[in-house]
N, C-alpha and C. Protein backbone atom coordinates (compact mmCIF):
# COMPACT_ATOMS: atom_id res chain seq x y z
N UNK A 1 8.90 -24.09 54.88
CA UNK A 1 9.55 -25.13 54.11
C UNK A 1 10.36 -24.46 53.00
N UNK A 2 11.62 -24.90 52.56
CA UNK A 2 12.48 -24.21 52.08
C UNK A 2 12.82 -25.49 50.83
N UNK A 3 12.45 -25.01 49.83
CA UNK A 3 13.04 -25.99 48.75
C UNK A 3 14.28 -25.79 48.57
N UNK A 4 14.91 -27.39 48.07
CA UNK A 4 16.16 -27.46 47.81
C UNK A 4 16.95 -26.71 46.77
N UNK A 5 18.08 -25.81 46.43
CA UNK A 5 18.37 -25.51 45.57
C UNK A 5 18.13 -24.36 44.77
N UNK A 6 16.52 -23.38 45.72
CA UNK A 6 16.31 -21.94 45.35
C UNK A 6 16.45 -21.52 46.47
N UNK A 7 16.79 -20.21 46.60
CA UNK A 7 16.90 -19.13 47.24
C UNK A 7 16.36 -17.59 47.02
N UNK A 8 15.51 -17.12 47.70
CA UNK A 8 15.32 -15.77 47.35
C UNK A 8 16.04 -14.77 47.87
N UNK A 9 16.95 -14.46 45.95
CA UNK A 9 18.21 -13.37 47.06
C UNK A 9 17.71 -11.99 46.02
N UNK A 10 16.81 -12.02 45.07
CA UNK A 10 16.63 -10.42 44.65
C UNK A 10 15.31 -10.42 45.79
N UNK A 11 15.78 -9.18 46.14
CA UNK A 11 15.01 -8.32 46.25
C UNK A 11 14.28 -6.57 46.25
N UNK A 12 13.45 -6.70 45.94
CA UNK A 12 12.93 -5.03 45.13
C UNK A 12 13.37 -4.07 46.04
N UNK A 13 13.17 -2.57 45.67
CA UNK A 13 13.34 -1.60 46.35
C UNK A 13 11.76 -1.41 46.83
N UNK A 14 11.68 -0.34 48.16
CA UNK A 14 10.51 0.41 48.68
C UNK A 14 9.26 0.05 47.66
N UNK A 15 9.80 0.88 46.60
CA UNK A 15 8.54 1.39 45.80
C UNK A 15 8.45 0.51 44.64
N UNK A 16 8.81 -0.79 44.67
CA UNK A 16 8.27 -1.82 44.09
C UNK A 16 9.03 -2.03 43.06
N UNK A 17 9.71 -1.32 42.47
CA UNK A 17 10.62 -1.55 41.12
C UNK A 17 11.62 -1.87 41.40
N UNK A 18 12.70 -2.15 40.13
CA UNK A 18 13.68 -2.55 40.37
C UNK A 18 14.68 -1.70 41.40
N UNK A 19 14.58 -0.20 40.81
CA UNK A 19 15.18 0.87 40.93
C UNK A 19 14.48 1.99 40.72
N UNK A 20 14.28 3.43 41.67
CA UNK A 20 13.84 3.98 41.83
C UNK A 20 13.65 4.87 40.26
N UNK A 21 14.35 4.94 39.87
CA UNK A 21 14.82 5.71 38.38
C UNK A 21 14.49 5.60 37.33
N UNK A 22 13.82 4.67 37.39
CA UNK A 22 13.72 3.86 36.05
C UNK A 22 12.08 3.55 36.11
N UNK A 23 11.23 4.34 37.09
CA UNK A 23 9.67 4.09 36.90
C UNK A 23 9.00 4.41 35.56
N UNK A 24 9.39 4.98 34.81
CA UNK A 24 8.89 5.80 33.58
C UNK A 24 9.55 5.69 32.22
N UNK A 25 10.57 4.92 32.46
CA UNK A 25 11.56 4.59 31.29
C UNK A 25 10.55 3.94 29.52
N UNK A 26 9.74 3.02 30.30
CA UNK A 26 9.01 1.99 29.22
C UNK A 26 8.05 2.99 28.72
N UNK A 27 7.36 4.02 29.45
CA UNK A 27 6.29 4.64 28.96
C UNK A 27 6.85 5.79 28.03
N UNK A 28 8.19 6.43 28.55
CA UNK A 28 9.54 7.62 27.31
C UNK A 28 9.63 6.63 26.17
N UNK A 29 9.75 5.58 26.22
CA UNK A 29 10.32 4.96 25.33
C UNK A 29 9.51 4.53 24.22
N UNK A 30 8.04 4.36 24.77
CA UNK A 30 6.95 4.09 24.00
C UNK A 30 6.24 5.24 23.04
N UNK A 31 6.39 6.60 23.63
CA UNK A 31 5.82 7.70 23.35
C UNK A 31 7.04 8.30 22.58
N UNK A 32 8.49 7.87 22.53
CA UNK A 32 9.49 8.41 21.56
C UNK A 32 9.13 7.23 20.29
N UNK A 33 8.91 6.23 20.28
CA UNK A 33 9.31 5.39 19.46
C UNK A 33 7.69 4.93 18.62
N UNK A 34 6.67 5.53 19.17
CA UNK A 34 5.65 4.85 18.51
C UNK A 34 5.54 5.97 17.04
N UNK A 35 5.47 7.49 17.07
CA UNK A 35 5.43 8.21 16.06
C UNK A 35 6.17 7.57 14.80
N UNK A 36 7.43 6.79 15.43
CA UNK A 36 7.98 6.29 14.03
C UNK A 36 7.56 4.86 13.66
N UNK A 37 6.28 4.31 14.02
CA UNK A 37 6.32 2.84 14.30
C UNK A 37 4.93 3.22 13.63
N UNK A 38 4.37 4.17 13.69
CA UNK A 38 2.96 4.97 12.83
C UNK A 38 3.59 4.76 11.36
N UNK A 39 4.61 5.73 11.36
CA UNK A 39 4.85 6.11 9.93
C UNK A 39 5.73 5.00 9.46
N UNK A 40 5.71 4.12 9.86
CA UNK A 40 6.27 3.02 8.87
C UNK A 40 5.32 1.98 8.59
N UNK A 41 4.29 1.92 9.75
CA UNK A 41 2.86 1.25 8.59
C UNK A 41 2.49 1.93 8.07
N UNK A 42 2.08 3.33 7.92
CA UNK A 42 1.70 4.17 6.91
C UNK A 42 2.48 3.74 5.75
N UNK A 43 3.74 3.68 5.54
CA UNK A 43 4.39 3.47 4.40
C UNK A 43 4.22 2.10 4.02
N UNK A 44 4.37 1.39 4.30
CA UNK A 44 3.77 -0.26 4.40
C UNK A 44 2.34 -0.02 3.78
N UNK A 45 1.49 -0.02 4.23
CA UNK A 45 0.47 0.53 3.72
C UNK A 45 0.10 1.44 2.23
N UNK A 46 1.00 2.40 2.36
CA UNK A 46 1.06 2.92 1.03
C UNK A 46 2.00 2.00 0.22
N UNK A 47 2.42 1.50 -0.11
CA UNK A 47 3.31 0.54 -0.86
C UNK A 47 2.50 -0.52 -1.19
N UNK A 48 1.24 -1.22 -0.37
CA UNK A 48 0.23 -2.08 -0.75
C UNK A 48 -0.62 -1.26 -1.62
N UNK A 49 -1.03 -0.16 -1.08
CA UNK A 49 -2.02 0.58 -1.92
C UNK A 49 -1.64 1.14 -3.60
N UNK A 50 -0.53 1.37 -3.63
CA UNK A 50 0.23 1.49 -4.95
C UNK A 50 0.26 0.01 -5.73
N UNK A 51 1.12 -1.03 -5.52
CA UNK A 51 1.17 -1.80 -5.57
C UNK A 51 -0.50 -2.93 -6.45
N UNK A 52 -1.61 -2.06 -5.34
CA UNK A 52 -3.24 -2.90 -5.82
C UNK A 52 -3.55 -2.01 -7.01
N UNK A 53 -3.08 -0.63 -7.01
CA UNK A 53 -3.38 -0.24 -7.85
C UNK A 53 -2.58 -0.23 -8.76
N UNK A 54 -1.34 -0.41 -9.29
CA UNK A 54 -1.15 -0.75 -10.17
C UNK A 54 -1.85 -2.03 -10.87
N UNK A 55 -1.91 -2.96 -10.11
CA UNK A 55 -2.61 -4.51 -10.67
C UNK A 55 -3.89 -4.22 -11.01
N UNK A 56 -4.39 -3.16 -10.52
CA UNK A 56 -6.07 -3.18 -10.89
C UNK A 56 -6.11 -2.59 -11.71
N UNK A 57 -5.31 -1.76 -12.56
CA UNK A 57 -4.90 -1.13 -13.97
C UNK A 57 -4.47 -1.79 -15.02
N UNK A 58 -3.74 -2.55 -14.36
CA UNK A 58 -2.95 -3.50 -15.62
C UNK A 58 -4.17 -4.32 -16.02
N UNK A 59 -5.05 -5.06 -14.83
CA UNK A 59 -5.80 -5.62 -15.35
C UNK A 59 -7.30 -5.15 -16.16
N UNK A 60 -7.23 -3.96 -16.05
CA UNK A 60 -8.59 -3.03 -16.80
C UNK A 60 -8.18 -2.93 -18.15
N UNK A 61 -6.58 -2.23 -18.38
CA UNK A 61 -6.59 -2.35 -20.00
C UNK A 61 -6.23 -3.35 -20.35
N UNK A 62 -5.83 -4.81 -19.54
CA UNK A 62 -6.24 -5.83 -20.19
C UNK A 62 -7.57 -6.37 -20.76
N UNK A 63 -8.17 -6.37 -19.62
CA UNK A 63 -9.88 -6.16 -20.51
C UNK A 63 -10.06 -5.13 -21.69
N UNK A 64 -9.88 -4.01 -21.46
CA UNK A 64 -10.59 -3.29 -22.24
C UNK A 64 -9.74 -3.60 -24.11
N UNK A 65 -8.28 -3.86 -23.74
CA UNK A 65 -7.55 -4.50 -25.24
C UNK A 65 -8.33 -5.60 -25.53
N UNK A 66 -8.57 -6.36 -24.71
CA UNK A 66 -9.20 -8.08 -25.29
C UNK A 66 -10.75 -7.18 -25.93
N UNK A 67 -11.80 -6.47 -24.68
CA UNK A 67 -12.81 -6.01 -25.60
C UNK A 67 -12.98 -4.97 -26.45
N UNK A 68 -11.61 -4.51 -27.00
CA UNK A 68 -11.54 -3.85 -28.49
C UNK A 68 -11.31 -4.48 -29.36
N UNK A 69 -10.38 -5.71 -29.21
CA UNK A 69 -10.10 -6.60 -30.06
C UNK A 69 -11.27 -7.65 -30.82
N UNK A 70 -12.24 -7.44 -29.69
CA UNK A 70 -13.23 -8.80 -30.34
C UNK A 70 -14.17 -7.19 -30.87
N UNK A 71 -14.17 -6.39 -30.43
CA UNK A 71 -15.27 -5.52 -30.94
C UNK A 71 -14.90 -3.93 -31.02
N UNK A 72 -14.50 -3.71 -32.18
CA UNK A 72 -14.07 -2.23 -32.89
C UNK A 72 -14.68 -1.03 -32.11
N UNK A 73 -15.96 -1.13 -32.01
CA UNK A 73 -16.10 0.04 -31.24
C UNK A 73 -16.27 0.45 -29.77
N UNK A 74 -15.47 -0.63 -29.36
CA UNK A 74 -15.65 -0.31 -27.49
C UNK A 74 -15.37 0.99 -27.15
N UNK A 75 -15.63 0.89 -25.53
CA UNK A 75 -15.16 2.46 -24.71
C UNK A 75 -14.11 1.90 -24.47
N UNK A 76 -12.63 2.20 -24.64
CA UNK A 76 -11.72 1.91 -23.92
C UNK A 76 -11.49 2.44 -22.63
N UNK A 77 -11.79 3.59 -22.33
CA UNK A 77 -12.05 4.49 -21.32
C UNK A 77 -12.71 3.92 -20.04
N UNK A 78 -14.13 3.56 -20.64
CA UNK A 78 -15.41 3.41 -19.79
C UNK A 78 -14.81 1.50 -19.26
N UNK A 79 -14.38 0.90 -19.75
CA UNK A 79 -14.14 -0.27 -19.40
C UNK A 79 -13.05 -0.24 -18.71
N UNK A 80 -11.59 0.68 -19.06
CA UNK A 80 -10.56 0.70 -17.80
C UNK A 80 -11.25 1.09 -16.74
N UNK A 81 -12.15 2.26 -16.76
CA UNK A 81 -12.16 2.74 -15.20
C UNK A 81 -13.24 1.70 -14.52
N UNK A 82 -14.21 0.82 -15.51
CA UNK A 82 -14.91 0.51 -14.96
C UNK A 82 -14.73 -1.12 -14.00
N UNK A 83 -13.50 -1.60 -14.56
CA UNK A 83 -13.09 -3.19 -13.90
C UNK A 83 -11.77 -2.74 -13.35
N UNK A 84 -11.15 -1.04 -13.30
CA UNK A 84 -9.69 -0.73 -12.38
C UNK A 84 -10.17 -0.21 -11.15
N UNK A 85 -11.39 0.30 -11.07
CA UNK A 85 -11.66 1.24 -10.13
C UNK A 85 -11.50 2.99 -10.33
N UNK A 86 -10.37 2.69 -11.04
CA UNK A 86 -9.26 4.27 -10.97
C UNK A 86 -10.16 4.94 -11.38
N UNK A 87 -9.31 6.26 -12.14
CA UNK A 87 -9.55 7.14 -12.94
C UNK A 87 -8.61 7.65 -13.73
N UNK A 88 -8.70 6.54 -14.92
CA UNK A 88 -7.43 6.83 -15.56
C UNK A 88 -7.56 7.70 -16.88
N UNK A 89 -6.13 8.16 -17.19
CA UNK A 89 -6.20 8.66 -18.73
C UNK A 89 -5.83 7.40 -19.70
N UNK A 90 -6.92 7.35 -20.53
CA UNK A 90 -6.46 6.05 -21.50
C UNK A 90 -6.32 6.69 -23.30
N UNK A 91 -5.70 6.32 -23.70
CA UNK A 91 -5.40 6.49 -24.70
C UNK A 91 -5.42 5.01 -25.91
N UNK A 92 -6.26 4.95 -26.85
CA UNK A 92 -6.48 3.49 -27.56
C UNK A 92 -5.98 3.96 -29.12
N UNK A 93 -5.12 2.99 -30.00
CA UNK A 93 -5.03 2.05 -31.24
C UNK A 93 -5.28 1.23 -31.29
N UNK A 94 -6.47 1.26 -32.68
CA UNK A 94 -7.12 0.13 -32.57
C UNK A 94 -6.84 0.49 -34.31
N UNK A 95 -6.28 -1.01 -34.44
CA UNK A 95 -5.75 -1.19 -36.18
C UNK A 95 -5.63 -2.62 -36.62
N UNK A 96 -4.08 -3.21 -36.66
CA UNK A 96 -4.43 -4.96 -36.92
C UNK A 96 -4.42 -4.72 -35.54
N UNK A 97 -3.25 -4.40 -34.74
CA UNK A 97 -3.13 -4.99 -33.38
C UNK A 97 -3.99 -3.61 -32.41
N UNK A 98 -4.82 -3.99 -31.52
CA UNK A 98 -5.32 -2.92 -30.34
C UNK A 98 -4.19 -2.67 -29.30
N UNK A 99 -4.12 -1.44 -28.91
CA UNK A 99 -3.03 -1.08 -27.86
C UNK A 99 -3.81 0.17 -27.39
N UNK A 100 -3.92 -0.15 -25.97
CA UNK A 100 -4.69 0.64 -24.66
C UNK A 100 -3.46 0.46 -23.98
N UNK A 101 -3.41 2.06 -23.72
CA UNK A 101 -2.03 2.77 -22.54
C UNK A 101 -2.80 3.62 -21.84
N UNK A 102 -2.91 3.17 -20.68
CA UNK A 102 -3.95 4.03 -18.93
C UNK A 102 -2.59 4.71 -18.27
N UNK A 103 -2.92 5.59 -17.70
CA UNK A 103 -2.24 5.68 -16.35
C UNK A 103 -3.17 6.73 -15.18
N UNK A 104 -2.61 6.46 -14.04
CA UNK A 104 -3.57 6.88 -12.98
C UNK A 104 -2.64 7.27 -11.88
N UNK A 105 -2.92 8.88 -11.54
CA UNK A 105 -2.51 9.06 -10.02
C UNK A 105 -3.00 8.49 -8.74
N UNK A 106 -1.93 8.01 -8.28
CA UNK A 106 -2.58 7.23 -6.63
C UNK A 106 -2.07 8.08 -6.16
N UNK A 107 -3.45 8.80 -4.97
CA UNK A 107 -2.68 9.88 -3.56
C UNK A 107 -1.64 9.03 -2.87
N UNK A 108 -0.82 10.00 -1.88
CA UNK A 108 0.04 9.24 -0.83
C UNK A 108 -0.97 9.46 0.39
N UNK A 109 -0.46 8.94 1.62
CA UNK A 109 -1.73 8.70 2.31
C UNK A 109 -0.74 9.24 3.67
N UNK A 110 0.68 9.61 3.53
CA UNK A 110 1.73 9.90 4.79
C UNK A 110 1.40 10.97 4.77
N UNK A 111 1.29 11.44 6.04
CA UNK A 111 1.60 12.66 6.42
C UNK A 111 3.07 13.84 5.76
N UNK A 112 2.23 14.79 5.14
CA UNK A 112 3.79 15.95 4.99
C UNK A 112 3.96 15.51 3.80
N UNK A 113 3.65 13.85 3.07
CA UNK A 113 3.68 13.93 1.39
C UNK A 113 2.83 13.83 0.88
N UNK A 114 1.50 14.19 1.33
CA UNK A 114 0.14 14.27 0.88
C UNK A 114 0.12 14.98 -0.61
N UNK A 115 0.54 15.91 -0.68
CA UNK A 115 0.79 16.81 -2.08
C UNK A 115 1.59 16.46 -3.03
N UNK A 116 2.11 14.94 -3.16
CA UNK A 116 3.01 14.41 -4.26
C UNK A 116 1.88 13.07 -4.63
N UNK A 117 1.92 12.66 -5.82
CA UNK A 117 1.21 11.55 -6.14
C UNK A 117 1.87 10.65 -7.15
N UNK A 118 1.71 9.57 -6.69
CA UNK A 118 2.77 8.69 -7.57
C UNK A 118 1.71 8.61 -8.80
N UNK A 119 2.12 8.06 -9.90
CA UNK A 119 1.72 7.68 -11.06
C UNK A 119 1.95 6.30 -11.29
N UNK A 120 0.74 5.91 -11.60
CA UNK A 120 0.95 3.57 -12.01
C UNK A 120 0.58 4.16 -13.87
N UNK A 121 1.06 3.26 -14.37
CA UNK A 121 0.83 3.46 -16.23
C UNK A 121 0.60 1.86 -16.26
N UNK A 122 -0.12 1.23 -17.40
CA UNK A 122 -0.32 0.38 -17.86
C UNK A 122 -0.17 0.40 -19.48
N UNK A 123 0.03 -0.96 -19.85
CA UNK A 123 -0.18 -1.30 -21.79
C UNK A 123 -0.67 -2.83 -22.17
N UNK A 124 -1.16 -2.62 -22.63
CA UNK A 124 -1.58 -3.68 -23.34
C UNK A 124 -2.03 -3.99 -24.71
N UNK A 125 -1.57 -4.85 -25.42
CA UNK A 125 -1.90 -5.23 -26.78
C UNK A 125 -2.56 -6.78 -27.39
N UNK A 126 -3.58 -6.38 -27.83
CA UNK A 126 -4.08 -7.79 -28.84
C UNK A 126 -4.01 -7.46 -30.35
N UNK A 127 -4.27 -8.35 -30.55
CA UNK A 127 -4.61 -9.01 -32.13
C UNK A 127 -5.99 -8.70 -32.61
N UNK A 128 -6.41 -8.12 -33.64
CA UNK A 128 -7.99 -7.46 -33.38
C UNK A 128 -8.16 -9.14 -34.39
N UNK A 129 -9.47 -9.17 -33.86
CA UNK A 129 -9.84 -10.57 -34.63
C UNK A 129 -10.99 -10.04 -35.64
């Protein structure tokens, strides 16, 4: 029985493909193109990871300004690293107004720039009460 209106006019070669030539094309193409399809989530990736860490800095010497401000003798130190994660260098004035300045090397995580490290800095200032 022959439906109206189709016809089967491709048809394959021997060995099942379109064309004999072209058996291996998708698998060259996959193995040229994935190395660079790596290193651009790697970078994607590192750009989030910079990115968290900057925010998780900003928000440590925000804490640690608000708890110098209510109380003269805090760690400014011990409270950035301890609500940033990092390991930062902090530096505190504490006078009328408190001002905590962190900053922290984040590794790179790409291949070949492993040995460069970006730097995130933070500031923050209160009002000592």
């Amino acid at each position: 029985m022959r439906w109206r209106g189709w016809s089967h006019t491709h048809r394959c070669s021997e060995s099942g493909n379109e064309s004999g030539n072209e058996s291996g094309q998708a698998t060259v193409e996959l193995a040229l193109t994935l190395p660079f399809i790596a290193l651009l989530m790697l970078a994607v990736i590192q750009v989030v990871l910079i990115g968290r860490s900057q925010l998780a800095l900003q928000s440590g010497v925000r804490e640690a300004a608000r708890a110098c401000a209510v109380n003269s003798g805090c760690d400014a130190a011990g409270i950035v690293s301890a609500t940033s994660g990092l390991n930062a260098n902090v530096s505190s004035s504490i006078g009328g107004d408190v001002t905590i300045i962190a900053d922290a090397m984040v590794p790179i995580i790409i291949p070949g720039l492993s040995q460069l490290d970006v730097t995130v800095d933070a500031q923050a200032v209160m009002r000592a009460e």
